[in-house]
Protein backbone atom coordinates (compact mmCIF):
# COMPACT_ATOMS: atom_id res chain seq x y z
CA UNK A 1 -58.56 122.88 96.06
CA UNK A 2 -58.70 122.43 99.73
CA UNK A 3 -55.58 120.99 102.06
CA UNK A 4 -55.92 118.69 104.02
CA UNK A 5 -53.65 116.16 106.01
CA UNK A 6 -52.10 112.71 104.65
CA UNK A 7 -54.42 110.89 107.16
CA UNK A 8 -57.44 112.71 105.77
CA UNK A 9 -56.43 112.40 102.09
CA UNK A 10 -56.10 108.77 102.65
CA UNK A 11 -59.53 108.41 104.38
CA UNK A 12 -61.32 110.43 101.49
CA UNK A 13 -60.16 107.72 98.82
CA UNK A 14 -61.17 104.95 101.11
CA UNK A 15 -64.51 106.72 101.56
CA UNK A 16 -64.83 107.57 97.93
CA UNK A 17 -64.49 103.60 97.41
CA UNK A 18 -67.12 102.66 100.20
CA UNK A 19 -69.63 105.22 98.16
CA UNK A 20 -68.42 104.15 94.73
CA UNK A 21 -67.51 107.67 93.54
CA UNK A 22 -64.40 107.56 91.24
CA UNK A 23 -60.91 109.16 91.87
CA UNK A 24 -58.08 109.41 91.16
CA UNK A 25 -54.19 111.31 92.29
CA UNK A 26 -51.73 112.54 91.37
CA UNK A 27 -48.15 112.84 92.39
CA UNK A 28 -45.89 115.80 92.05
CA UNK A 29 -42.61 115.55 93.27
CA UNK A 30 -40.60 118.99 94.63
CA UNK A 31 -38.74 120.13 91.35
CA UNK A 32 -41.86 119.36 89.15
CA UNK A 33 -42.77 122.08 86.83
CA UNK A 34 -46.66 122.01 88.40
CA UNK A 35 -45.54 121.85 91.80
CA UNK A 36 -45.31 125.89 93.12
CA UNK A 37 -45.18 124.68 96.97
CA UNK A 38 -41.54 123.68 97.56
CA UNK A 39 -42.71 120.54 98.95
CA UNK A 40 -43.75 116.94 97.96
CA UNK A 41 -47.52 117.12 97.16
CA UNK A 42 -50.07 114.35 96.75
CA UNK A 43 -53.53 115.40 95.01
CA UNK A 44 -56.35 113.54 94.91
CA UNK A 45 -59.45 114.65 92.57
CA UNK A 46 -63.06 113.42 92.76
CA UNK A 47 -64.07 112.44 89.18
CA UNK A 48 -67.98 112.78 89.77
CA UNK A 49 -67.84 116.42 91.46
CA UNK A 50 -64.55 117.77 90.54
CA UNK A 51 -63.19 117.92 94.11
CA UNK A 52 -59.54 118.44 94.71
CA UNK A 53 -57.81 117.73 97.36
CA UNK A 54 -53.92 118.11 98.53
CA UNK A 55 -51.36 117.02 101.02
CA UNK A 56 -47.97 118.57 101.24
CA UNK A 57 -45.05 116.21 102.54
CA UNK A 58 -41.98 117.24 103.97
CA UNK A 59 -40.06 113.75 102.64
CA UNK A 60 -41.03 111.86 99.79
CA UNK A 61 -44.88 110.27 101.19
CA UNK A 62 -44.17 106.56 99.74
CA UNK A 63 -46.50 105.38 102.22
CA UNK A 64 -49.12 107.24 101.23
CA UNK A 65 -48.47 106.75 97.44
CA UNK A 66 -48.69 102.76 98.17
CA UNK A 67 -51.91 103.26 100.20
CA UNK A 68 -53.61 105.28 97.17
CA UNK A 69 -52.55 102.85 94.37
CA UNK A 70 -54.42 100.15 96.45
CA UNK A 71 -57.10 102.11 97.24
CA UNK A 72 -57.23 103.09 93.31
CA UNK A 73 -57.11 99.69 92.18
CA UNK A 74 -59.90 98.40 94.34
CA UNK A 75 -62.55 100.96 92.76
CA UNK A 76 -65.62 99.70 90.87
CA UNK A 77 -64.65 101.04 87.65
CA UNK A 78 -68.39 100.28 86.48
CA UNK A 79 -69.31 103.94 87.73
């Protein structure tokens, strides 16, 4: 699992999309029993080579969420 930062995260899924490579990401809000960090993390995992990456937020990243749902919903699913 690599870090990286919300920018980056974002750019992956968009490039992901461009290269037709599914994804997907998850959510895990501070108090969740699979978040360890203490902070709001977004996680976004490359279905074809098992990639993971994470961002951790210091407020809730709605912004981010709303850009990755897009992003999600604009894959080719025929992959």
């Amino acid at each position: 699992m690599s870090e990286v930062s919300n920018k980056e995260i974002v750019e992956i899924a968009r490039r992901y999309n461009k290269d037709g490579v599914l994804w997907h990401n998850h959510f895990l809000a501070v108090k969740c029993m699979y978040n360890t960090s203490g902070k709001f993390q977004v996680i976004l995992e490359n279905e074809r080579s098992g990639e993971v990456y994470f961002s951790n937020f210091e407020k809730q990243p709605t912004e981010t969420l709303k850009l990755l749902e897009d992003l999600f919903f604009e894959q080719d699913k025929k992959n």
